[in-house]
PDB file of N, CA and C in Angstrom:
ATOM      1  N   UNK A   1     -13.115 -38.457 -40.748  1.00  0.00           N
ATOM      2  CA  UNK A   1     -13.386 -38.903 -42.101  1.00  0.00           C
ATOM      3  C   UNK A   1     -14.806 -39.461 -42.145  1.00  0.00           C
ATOM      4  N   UNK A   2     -15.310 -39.455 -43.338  1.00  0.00           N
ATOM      5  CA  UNK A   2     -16.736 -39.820 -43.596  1.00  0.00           C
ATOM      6  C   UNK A   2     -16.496 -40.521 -44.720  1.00  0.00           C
ATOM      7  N   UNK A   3     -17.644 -41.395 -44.900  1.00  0.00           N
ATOM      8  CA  UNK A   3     -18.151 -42.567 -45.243  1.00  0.00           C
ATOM      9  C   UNK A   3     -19.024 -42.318 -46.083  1.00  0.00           C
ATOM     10  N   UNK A   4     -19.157 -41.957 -47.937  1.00  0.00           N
ATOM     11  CA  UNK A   4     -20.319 -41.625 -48.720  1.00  0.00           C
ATOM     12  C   UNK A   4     -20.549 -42.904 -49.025  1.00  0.00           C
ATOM     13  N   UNK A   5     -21.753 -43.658 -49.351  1.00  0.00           N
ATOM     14  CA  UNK A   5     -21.979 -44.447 -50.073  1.00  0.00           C
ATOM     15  C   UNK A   5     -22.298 -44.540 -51.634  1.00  0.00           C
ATOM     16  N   UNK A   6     -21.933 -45.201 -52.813  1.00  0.00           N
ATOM     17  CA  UNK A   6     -22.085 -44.608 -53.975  1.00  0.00           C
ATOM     18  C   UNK A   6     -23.467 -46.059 -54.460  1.00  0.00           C
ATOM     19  N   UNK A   7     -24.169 -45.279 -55.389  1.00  0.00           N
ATOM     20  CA  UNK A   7     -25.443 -45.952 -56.033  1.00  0.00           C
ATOM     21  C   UNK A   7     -26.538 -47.097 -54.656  1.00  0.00           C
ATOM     22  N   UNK A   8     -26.340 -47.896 -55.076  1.00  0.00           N
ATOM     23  CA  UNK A   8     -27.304 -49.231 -54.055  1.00  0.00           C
ATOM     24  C   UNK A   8     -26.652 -49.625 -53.227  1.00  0.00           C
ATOM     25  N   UNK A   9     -25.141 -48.702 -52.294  1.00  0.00           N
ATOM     26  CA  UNK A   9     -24.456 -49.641 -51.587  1.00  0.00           C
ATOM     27  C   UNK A   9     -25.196 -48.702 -49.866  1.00  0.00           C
ATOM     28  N   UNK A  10     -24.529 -49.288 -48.577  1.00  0.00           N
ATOM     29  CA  UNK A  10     -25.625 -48.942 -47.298  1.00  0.00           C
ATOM     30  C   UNK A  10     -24.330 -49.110 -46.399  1.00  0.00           C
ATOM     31  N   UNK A  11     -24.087 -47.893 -45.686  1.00  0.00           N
ATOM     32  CA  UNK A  11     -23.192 -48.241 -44.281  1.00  0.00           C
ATOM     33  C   UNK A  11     -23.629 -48.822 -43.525  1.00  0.00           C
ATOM     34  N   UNK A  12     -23.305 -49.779 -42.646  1.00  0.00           N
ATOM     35  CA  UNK A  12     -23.640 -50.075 -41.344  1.00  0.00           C
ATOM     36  C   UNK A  12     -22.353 -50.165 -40.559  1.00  0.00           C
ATOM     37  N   UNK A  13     -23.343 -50.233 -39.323  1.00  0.00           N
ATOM     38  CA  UNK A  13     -22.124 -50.329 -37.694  1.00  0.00           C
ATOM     39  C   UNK A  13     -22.810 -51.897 -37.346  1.00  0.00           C
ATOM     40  N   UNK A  14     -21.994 -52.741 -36.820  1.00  0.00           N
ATOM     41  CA  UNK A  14     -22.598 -53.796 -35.991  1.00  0.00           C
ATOM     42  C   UNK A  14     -23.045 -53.324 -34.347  1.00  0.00           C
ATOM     43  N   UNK A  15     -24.202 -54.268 -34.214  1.00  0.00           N
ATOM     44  CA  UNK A  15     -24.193 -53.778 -32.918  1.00  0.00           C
ATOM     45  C   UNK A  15     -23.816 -54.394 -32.063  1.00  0.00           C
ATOM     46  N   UNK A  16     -23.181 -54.625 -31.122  1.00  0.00           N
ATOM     47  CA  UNK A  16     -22.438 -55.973 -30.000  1.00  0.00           C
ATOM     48  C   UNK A  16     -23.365 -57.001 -29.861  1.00  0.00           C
ATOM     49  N   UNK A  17     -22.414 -57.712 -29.837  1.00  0.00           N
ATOM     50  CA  UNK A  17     -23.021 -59.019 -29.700  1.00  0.00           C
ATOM     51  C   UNK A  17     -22.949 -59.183 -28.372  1.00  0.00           C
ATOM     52  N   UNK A  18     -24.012 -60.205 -27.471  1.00  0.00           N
ATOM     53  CA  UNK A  18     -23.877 -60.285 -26.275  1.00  0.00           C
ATOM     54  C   UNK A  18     -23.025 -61.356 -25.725  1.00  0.00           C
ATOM     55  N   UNK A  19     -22.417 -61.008 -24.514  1.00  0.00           N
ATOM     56  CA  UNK A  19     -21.120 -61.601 -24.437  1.00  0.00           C
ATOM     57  C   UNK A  19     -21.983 -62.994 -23.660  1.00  0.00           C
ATOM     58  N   UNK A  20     -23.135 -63.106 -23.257  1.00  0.00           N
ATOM     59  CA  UNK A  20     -23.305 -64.630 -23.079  1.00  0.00           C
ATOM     60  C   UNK A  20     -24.951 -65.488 -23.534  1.00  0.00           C
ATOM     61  N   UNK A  21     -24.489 -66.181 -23.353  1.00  0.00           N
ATOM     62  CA  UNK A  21     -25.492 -67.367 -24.405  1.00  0.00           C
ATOM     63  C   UNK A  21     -27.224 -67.053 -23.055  1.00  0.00           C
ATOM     64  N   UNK A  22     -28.349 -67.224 -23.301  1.00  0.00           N
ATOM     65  CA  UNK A  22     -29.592 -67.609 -22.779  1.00  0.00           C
ATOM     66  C   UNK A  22     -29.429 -68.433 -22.105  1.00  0.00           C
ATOM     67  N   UNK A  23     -28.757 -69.171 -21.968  1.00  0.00           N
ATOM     68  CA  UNK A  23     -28.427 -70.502 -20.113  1.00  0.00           C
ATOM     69  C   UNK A  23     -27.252 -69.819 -19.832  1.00  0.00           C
ATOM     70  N   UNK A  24     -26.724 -68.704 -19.650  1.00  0.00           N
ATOM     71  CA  UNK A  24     -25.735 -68.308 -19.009  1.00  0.00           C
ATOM     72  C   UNK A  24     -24.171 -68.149 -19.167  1.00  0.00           C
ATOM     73  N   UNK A  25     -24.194 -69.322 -20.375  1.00  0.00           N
ATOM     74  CA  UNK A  25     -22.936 -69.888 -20.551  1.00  0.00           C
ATOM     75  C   UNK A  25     -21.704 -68.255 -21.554  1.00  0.00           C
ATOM     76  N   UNK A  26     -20.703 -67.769 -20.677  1.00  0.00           N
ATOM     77  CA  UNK A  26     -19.798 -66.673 -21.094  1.00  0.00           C
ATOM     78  C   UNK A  26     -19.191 -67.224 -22.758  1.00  0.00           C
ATOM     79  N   UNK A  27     -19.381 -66.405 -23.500  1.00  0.00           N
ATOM     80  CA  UNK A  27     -18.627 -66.591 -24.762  1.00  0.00           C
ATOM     81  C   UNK A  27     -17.211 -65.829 -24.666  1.00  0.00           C
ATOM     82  N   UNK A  28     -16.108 -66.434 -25.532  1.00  0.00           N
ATOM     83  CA  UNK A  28     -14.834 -65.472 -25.299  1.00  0.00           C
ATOM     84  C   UNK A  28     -14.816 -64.902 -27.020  1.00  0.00           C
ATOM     85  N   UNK A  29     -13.887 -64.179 -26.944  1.00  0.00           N
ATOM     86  CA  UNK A  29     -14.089 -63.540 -28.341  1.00  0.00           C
ATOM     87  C   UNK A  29     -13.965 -64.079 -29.458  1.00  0.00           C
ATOM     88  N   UNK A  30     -13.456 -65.573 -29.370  1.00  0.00           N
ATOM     89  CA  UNK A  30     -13.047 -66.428 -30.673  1.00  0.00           C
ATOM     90  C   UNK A  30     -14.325 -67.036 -30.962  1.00  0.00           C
ATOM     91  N   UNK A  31     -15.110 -66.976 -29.732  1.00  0.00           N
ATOM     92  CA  UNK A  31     -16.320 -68.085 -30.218  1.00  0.00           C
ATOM     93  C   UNK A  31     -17.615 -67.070 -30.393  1.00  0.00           C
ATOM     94  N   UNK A  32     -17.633 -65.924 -30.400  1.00  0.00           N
ATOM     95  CA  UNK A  32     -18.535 -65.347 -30.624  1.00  0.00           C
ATOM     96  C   UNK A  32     -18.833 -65.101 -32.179  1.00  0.00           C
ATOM     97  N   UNK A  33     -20.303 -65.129 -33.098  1.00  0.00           N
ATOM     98  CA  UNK A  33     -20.076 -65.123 -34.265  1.00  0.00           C
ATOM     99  C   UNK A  33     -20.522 -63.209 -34.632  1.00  0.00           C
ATOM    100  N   UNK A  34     -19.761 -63.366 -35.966  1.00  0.00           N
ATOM    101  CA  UNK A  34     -20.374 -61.567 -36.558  1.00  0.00           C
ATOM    102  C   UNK A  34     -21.527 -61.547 -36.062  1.00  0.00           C
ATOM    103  N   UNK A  35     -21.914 -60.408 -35.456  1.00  0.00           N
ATOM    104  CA  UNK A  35     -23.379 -59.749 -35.622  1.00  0.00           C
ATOM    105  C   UNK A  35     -23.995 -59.812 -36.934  1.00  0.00           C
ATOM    106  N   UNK A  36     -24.657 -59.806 -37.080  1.00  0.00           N
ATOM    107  CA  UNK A  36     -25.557 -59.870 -38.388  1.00  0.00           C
ATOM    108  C   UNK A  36     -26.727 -58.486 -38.173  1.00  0.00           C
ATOM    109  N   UNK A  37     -26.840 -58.381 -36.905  1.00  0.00           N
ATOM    110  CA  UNK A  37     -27.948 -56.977 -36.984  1.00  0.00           C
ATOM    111  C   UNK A  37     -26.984 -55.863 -36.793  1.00  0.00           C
ATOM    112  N   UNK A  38     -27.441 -54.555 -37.207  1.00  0.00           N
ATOM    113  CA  UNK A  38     -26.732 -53.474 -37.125  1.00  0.00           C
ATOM    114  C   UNK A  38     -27.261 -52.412 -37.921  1.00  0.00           C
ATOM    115  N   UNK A  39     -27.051 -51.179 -37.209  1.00  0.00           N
ATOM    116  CA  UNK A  39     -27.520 -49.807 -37.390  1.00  0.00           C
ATOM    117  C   UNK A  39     -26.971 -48.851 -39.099  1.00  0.00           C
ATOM    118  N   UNK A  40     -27.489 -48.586 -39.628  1.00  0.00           N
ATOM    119  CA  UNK A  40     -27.812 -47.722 -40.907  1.00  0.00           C
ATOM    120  C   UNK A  40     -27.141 -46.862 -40.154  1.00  0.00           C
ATOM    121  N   UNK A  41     -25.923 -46.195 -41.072  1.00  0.00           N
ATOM    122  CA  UNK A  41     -25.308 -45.256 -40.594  1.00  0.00           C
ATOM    123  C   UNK A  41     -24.947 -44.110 -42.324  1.00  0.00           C
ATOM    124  N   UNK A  42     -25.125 -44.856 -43.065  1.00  0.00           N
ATOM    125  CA  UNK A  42     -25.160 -43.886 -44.373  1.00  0.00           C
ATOM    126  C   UNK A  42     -25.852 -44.635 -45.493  1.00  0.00           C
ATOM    127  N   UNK A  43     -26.464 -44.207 -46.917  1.00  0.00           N
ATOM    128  CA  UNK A  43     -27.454 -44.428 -47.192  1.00  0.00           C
ATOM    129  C   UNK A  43     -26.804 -43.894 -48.788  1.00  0.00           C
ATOM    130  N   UNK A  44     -26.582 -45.202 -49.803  1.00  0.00           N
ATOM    131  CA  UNK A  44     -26.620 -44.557 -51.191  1.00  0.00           C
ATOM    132  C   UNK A  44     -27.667 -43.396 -51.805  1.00  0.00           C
ATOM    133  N   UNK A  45     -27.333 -43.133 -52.728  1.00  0.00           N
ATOM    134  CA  UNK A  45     -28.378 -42.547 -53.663  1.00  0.00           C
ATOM    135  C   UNK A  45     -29.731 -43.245 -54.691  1.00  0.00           C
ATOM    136  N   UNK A  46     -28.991 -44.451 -54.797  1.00  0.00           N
ATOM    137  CA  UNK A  46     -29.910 -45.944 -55.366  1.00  0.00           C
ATOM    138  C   UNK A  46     -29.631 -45.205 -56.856  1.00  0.00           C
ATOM    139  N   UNK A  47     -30.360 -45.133 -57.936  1.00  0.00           N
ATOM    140  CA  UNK A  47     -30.083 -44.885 -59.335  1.00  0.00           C
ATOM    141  C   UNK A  47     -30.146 -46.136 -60.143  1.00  0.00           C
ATOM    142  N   UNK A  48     -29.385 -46.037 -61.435  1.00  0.00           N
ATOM    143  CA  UNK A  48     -29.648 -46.974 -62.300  1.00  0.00           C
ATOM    144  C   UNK A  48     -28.560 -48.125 -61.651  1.00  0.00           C
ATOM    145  N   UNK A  49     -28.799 -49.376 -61.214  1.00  0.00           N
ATOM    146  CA  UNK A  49     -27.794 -50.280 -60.834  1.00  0.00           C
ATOM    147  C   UNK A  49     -27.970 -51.728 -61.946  1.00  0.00           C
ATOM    148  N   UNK A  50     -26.622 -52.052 -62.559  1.00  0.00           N
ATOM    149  CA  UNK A  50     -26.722 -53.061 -63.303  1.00  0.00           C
ATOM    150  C   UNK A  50     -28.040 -52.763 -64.370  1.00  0.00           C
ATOM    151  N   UNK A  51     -28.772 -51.946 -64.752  1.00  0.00           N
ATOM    152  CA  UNK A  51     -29.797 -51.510 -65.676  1.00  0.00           C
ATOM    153  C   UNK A  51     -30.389 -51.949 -65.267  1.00  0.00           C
ATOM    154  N   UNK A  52     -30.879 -51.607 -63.940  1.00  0.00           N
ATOM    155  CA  UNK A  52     -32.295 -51.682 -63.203  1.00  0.00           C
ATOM    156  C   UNK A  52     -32.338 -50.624 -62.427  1.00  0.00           C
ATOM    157  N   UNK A  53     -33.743 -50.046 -62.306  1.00  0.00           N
ATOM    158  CA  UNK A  53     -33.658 -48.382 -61.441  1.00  0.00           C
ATOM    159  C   UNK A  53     -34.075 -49.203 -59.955  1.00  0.00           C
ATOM    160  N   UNK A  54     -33.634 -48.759 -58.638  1.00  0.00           N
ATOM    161  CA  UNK A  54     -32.874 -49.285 -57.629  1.00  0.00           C
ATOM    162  C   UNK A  54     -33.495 -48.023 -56.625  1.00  0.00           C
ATOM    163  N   UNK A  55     -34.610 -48.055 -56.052  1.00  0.00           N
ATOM    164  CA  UNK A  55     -35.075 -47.106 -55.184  1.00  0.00           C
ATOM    165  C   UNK A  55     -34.446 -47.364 -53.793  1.00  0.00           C
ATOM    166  N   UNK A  56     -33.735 -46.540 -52.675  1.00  0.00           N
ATOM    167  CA  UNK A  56     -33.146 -46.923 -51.716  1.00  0.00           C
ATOM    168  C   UNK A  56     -34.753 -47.233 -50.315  1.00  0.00           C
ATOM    169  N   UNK A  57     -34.730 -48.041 -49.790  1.00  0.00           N
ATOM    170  CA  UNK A  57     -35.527 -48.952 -48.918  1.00  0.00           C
ATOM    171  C   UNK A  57     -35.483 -48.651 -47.441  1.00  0.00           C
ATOM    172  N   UNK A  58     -34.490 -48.703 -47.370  1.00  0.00           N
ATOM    173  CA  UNK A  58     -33.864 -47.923 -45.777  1.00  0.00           C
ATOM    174  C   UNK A  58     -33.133 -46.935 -45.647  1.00  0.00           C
ATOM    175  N   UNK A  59     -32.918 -45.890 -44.324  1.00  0.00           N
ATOM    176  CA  UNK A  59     -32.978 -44.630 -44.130  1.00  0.00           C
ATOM    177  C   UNK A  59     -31.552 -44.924 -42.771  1.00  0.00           C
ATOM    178  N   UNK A  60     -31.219 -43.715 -42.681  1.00  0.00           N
ATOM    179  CA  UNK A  60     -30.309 -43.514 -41.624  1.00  0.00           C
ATOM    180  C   UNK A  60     -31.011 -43.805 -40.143  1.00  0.00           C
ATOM    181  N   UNK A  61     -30.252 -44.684 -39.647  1.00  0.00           N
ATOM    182  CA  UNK A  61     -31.002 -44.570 -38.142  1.00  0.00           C
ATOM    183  C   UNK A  61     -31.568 -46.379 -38.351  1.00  0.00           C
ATOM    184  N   UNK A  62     -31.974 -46.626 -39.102  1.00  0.00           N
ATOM    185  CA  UNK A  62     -32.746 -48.209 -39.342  1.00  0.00           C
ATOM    186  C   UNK A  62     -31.757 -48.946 -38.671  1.00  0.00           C
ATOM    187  N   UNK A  63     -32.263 -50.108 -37.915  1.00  0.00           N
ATOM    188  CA  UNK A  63     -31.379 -51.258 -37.451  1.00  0.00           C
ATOM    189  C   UNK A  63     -32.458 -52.232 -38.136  1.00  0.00           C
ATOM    190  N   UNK A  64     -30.917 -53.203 -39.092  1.00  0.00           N
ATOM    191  CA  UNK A  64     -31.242 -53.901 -39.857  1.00  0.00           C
ATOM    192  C   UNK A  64     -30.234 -55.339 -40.113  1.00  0.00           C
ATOM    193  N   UNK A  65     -31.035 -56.456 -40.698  1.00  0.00           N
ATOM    194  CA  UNK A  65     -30.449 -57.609 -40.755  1.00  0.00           C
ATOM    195  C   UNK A  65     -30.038 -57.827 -41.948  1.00  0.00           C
ATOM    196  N   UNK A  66     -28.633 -58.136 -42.102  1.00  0.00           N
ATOM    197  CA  UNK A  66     -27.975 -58.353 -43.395  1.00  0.00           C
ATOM    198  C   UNK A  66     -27.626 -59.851 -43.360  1.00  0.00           C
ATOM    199  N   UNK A  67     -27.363 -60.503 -44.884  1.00  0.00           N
ATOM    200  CA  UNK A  67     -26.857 -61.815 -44.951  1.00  0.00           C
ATOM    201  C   UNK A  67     -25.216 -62.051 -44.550  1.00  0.00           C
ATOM    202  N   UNK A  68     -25.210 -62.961 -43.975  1.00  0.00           N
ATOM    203  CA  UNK A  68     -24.005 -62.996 -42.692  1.00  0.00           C
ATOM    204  C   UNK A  68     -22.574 -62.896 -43.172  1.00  0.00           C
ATOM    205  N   UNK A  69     -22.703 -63.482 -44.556  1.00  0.00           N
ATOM    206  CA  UNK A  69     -21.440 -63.493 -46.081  1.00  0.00           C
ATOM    207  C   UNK A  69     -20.857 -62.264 -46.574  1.00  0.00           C
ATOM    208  N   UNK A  70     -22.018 -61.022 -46.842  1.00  0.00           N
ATOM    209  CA  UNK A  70     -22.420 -60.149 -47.406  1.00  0.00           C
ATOM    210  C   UNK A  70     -21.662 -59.164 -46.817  1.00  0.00           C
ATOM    211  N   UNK A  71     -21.145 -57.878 -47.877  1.00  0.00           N
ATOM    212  CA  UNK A  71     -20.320 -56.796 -47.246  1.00  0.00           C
ATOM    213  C   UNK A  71     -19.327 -57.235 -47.769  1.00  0.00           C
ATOM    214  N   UNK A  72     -18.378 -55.769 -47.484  1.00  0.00           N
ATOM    215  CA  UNK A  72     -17.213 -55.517 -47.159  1.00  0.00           C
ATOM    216  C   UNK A  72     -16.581 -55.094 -45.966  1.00  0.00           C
ATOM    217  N   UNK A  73     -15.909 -55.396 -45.293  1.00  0.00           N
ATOM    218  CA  UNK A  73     -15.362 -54.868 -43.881  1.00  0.00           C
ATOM    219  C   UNK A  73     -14.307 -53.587 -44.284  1.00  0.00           C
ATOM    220  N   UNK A  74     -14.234 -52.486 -43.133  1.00  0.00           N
ATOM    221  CA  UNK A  74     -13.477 -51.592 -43.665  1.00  0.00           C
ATOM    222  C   UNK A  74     -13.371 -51.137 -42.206  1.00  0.00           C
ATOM    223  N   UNK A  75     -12.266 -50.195 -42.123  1.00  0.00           N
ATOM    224  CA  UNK A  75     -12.058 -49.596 -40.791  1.00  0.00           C
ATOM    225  C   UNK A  75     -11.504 -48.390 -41.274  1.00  0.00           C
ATOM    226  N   UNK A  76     -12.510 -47.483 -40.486  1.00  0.00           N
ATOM    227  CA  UNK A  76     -12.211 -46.364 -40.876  1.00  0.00           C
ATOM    228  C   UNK A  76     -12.097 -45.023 -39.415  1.00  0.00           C
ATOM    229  N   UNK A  77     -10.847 -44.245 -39.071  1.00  0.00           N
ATOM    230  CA  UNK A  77     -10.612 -43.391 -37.812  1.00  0.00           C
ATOM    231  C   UNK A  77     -10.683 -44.733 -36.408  1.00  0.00           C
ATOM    232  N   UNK A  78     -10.525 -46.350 -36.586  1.00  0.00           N
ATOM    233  CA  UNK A  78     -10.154 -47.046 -35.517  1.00  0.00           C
ATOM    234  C   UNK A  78     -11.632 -47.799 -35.700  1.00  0.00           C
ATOM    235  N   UNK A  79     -13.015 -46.988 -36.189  1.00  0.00           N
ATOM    236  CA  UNK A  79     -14.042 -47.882 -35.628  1.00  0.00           C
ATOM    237  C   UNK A  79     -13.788 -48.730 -37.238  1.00  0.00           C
ATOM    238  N   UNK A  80     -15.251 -49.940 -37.301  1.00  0.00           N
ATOM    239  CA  UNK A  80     -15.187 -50.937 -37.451  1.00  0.00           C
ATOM    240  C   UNK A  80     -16.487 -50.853 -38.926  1.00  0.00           C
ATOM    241  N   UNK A  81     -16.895 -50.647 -39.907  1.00  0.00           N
ATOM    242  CA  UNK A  81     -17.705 -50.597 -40.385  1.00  0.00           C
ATOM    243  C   UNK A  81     -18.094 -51.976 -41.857  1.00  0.00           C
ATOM    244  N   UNK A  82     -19.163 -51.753 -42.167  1.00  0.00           N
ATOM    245  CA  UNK A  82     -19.450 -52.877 -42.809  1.00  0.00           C
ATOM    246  C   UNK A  82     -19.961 -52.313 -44.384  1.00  0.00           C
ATOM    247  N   UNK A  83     -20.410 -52.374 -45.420  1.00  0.00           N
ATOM    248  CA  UNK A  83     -20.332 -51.565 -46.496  1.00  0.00           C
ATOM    249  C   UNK A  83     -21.171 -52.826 -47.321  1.00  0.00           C
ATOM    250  N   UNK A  84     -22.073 -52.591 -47.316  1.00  0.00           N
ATOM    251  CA  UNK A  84     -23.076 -53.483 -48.227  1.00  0.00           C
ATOM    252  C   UNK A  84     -24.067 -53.172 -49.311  1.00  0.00           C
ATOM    253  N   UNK A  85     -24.332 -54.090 -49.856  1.00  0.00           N
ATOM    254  CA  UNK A  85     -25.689 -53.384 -50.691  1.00  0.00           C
ATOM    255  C   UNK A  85     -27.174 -53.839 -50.787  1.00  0.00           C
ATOM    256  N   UNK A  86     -27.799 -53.016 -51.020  1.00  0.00           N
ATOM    257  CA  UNK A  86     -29.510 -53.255 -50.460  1.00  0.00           C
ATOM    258  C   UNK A  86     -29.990 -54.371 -50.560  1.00  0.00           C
ATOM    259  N   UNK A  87     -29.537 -55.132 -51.832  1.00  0.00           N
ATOM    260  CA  UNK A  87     -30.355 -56.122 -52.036  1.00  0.00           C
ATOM    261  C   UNK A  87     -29.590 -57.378 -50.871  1.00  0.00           C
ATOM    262  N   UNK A  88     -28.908 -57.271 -50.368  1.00  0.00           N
ATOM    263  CA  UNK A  88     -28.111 -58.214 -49.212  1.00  0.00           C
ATOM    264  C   UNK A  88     -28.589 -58.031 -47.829  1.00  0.00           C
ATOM    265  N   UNK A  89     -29.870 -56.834 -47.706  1.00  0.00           N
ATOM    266  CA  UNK A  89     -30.003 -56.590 -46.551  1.00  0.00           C
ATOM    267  C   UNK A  89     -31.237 -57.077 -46.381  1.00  0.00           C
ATOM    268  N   UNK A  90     -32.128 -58.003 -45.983  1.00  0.00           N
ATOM    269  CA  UNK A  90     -33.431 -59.030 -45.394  1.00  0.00           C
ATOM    270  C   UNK A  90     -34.292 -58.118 -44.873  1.00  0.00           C
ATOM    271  N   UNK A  91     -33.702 -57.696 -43.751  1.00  0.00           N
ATOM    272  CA  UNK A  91     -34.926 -57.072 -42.993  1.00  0.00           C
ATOM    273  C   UNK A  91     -34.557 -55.846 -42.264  1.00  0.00           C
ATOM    274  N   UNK A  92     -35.906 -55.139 -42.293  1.00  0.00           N
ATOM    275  CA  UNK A  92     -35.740 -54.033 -40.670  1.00  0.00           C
ATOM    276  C   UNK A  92     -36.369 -54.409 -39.922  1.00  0.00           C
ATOM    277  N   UNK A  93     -35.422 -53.970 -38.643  1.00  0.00           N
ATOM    278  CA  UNK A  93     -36.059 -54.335 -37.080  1.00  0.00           C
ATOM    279  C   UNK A  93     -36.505 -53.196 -36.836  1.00  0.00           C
ATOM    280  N   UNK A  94     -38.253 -53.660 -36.334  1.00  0.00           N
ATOM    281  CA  UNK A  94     -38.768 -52.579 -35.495  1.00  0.00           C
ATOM    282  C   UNK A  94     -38.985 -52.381 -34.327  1.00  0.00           C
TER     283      UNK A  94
END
């Protein structure tokens, strides 16, 4: 199954989070927080949104930082996906 996005909305995948902290210290899975960065995996059409024309910003393939609130969670064939829209997404990592 596939994943279209409709008008200003943006697939993403999270990307793992690392399982331990910069001094070493192991996180277990309760204490680890959402990823917030993660890979562009489908890409609206952008169009007229709320009566504003809405050019899409990022491209398939972009790893990018979204606001941590932001989205919808969805699971789709077992994996894990996130379903947002442009204006919720801050930045690309280059």
């Amino acid at each position: 199954m596939k994943i279209k996005p409709l008008a200003d909305r943006v697939v993403v995948k999270s990307v793992e989070a690392e399982e331990t902290t910069k001094s070493g210290i192991i996180l277990t899975g309760s204490a680890k927080e959402k990823p917030q960065m993660s890979e562009v995996l489908a890409v609206g059409p952008g169009g007229m949104v709320d009566g504003k024309e809405v050019t899409m910003n990022v491209k398939v393939g972009d790893k990018v930082i979204y606001s941590k609130y932001a989205g919808t969670d969805v699971k789709v064939d077992g994996e894990e996906y996130v379903i947002v829209r442009q204006a919720d997404i801050l930045a690309v990592v280059e």
